[in-house]
N, C-alpha and C. Protein backbone atom coordinates (compact mmCIF):
# COMPACT_ATOMS: atom_id res chain seq x y z
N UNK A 1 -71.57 -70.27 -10.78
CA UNK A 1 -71.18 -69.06 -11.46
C UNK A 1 -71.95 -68.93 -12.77
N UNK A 2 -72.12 -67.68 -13.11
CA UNK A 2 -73.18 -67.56 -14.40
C UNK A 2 -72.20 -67.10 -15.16
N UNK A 3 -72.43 -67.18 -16.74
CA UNK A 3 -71.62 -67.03 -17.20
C UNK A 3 -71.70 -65.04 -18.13
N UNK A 4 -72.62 -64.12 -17.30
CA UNK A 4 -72.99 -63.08 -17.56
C UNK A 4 -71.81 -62.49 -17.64
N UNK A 5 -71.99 -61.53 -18.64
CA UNK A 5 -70.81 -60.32 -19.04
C UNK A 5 -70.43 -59.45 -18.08
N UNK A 6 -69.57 -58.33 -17.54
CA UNK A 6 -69.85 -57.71 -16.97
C UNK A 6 -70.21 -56.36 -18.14
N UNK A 7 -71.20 -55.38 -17.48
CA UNK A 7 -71.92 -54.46 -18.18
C UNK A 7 -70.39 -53.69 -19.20
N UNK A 8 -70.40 -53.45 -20.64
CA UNK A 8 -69.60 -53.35 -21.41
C UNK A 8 -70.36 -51.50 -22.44
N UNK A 9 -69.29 -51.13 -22.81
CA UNK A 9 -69.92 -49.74 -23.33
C UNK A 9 -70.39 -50.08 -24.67
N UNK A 10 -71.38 -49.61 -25.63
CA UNK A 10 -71.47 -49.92 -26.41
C UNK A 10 -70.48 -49.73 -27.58
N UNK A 11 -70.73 -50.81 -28.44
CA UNK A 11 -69.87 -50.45 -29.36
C UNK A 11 -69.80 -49.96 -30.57
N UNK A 12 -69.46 -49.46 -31.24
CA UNK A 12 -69.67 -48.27 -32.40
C UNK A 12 -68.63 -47.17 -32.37
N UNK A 13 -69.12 -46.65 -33.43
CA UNK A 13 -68.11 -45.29 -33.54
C UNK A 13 -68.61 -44.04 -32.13
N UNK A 14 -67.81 -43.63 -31.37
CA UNK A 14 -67.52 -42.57 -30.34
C UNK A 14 -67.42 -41.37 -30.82
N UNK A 15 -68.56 -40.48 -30.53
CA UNK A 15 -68.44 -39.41 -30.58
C UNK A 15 -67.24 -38.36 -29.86
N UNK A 16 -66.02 -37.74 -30.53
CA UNK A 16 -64.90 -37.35 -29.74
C UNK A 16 -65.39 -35.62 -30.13
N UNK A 17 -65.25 -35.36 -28.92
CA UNK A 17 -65.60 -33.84 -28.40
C UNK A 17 -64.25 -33.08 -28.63
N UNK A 18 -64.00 -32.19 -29.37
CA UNK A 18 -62.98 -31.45 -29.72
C UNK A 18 -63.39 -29.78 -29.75
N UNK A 19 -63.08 -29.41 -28.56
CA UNK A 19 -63.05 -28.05 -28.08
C UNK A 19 -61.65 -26.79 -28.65
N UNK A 20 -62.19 -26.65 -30.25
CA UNK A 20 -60.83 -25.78 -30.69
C UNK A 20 -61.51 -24.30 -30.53
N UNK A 21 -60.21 -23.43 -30.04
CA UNK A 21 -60.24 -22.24 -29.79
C UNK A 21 -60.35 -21.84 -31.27
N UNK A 22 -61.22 -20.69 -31.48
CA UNK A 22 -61.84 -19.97 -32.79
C UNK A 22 -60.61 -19.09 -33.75
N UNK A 23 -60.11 -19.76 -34.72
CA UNK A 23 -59.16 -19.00 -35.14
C UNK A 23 -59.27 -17.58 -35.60
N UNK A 24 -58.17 -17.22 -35.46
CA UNK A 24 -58.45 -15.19 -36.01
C UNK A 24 -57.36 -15.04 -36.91
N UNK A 25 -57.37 -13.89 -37.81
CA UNK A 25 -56.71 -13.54 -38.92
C UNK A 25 -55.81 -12.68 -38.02
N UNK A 26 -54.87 -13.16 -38.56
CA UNK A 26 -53.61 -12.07 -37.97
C UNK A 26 -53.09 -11.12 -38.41
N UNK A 27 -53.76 -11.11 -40.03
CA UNK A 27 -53.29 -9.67 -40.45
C UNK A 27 -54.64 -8.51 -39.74
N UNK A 28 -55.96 -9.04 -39.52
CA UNK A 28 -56.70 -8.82 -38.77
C UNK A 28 -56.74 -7.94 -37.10
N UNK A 29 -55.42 -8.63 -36.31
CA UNK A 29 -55.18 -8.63 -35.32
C UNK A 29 -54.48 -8.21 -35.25
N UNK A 30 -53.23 -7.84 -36.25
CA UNK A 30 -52.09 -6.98 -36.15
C UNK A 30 -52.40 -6.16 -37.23
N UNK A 31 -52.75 -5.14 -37.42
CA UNK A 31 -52.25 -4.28 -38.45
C UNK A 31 -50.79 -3.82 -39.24
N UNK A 32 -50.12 -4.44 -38.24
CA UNK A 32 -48.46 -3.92 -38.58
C UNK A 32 -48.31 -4.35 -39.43
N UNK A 33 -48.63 -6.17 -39.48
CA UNK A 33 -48.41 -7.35 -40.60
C UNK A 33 -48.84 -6.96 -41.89
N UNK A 34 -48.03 -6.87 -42.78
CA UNK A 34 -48.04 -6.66 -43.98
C UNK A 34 -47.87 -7.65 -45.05
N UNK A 35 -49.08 -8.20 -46.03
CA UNK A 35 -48.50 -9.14 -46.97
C UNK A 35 -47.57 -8.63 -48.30
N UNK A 36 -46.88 -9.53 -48.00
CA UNK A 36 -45.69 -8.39 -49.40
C UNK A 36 -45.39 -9.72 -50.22
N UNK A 37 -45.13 -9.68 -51.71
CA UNK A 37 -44.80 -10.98 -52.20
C UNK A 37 -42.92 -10.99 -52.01
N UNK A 38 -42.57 -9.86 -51.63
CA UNK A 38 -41.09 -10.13 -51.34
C UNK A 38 -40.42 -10.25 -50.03
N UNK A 39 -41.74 -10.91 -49.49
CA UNK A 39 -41.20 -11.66 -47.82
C UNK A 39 -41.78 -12.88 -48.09
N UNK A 40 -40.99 -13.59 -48.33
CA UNK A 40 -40.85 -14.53 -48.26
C UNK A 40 -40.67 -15.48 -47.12
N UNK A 41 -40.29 -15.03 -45.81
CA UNK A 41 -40.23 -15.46 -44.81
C UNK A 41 -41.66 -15.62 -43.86
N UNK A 42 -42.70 -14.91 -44.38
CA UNK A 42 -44.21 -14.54 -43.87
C UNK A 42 -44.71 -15.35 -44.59
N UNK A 43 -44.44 -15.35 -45.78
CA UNK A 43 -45.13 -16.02 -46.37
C UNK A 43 -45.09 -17.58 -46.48
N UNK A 44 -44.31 -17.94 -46.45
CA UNK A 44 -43.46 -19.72 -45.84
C UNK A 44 -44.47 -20.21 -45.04
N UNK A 45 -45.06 -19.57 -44.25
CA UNK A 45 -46.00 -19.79 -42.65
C UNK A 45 -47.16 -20.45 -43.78
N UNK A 46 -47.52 -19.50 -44.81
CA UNK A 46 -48.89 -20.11 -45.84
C UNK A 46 -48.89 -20.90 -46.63
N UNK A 47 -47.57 -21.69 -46.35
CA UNK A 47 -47.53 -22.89 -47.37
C UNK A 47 -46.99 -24.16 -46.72
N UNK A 48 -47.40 -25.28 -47.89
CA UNK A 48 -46.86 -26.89 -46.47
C UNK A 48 -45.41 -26.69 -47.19
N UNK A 49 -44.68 -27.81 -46.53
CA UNK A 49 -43.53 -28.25 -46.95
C UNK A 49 -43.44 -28.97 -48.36
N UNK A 50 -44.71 -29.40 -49.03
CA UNK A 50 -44.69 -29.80 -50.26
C UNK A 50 -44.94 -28.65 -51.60
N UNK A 51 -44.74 -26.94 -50.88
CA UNK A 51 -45.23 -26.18 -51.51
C UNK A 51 -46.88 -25.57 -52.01
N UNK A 52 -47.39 -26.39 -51.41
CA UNK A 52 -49.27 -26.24 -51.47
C UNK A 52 -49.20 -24.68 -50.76
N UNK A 53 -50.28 -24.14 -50.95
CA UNK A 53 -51.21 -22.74 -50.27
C UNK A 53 -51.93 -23.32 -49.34
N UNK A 54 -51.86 -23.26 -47.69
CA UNK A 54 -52.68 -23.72 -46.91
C UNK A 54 -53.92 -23.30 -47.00
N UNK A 55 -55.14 -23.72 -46.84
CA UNK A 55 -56.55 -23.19 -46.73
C UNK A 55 -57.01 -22.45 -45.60
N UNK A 56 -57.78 -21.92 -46.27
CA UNK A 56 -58.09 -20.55 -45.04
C UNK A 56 -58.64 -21.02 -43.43
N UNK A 57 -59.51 -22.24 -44.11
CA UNK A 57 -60.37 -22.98 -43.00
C UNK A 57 -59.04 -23.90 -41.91
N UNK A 58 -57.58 -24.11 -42.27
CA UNK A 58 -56.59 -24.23 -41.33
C UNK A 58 -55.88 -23.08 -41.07
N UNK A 59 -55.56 -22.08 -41.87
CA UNK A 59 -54.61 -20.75 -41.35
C UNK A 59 -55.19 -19.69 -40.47
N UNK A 60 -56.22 -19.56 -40.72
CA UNK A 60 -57.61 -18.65 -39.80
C UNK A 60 -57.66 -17.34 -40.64
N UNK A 61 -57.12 -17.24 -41.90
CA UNK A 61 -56.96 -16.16 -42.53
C UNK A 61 -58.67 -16.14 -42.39
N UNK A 62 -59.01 -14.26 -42.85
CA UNK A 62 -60.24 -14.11 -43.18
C UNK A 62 -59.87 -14.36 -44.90
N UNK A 63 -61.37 -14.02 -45.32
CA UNK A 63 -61.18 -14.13 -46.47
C UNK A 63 -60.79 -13.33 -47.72
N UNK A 64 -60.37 -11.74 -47.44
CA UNK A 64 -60.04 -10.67 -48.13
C UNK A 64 -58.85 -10.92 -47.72
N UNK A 65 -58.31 -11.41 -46.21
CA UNK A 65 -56.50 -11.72 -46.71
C UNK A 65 -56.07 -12.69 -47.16
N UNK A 66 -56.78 -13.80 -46.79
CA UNK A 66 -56.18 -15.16 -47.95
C UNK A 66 -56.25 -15.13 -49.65
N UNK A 67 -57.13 -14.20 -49.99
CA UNK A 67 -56.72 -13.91 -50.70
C UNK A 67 -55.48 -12.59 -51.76
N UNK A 68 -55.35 -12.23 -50.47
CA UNK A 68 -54.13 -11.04 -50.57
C UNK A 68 -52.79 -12.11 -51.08
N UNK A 69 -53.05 -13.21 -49.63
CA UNK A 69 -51.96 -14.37 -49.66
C UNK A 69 -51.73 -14.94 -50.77
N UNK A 70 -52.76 -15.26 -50.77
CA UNK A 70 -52.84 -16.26 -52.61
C UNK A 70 -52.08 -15.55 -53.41
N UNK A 71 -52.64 -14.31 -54.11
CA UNK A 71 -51.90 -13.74 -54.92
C UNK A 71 -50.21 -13.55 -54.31
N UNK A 72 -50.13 -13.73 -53.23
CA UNK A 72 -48.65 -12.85 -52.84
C UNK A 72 -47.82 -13.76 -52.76
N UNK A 73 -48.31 -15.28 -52.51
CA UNK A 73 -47.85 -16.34 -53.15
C UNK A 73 -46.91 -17.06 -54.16
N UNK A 74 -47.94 -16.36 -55.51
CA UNK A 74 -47.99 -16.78 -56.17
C UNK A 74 -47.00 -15.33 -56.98
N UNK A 75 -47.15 -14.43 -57.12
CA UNK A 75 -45.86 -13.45 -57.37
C UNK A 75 -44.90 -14.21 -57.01
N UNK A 76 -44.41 -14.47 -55.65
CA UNK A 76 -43.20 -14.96 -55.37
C UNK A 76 -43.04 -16.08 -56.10
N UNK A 77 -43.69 -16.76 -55.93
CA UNK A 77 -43.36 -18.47 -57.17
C UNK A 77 -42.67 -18.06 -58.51
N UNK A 78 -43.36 -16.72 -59.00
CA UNK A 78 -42.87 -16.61 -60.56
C UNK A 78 -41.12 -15.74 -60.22
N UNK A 79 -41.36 -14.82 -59.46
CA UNK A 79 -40.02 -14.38 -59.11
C UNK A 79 -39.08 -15.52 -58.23
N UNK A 80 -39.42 -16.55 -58.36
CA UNK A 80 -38.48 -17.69 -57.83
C UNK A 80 -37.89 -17.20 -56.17
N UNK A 81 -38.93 -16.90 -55.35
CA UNK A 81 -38.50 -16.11 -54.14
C UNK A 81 -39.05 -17.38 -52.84
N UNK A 82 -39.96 -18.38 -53.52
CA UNK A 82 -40.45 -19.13 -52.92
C UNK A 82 -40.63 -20.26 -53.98
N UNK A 83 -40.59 -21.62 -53.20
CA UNK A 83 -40.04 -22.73 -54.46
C UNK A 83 -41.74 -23.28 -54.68
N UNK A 84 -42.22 -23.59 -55.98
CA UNK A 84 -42.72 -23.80 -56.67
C UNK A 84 -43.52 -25.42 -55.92
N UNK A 85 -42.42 -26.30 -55.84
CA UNK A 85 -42.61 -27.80 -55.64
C UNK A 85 -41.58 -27.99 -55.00
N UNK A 86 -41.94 -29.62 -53.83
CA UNK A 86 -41.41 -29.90 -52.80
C UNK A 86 -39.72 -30.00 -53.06
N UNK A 87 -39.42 -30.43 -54.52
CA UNK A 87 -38.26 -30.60 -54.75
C UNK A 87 -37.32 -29.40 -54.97
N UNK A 88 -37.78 -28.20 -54.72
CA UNK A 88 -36.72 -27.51 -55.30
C UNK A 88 -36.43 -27.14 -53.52
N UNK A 89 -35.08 -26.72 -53.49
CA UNK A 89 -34.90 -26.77 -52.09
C UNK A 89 -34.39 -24.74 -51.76
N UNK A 90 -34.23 -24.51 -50.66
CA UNK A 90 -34.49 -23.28 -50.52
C UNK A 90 -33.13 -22.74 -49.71
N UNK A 91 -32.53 -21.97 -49.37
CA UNK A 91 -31.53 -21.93 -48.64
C UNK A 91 -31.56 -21.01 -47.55
């Protein structure tokens, strides 16, 4: 018996093929959708659970509505309609 390997893949970092469908703006795609800073419930969707503004390059916003968002955001933060930081809690 020899003591040969059997043929093994190389080893290194693997190139992983990730086929994501092309995101689209949905205020884009719906016209109905309206950014308002006193929905607060639309607007929840654009932020994490730690209170951050998601980035456009994860929400698929274009870039004339993420920034609609931003600002509409950020109205609500000062009118206390949407919480600021992870700790304030929401009901």
């Amino acid at each position: 018996m020899s003591d040969e390997r059997p043929t093994q893949r190389p080893t290194g970092p693997r190139k992983k093929r990730t086929f994501q469908r092309r995101k689209v703006c949905r205020f884009c795609a719906d016209k109905a959708i309206k950014i308002d800073y006193k929905d607060p419930r639309t607007l929840r969707t654009f932020i994490t659970e730690r209170g951050k503004i998601i980035p456009r390059r994860i929400s698929g916003n274009c870039a004339a509505h993420q920034r609609l968002v931003t600002e509409a955001i950020k109205r609500a933060r000062n009118l206390a309609l949407i919480p600021v930081a992870a700790g304030h809690v929401m009901p």
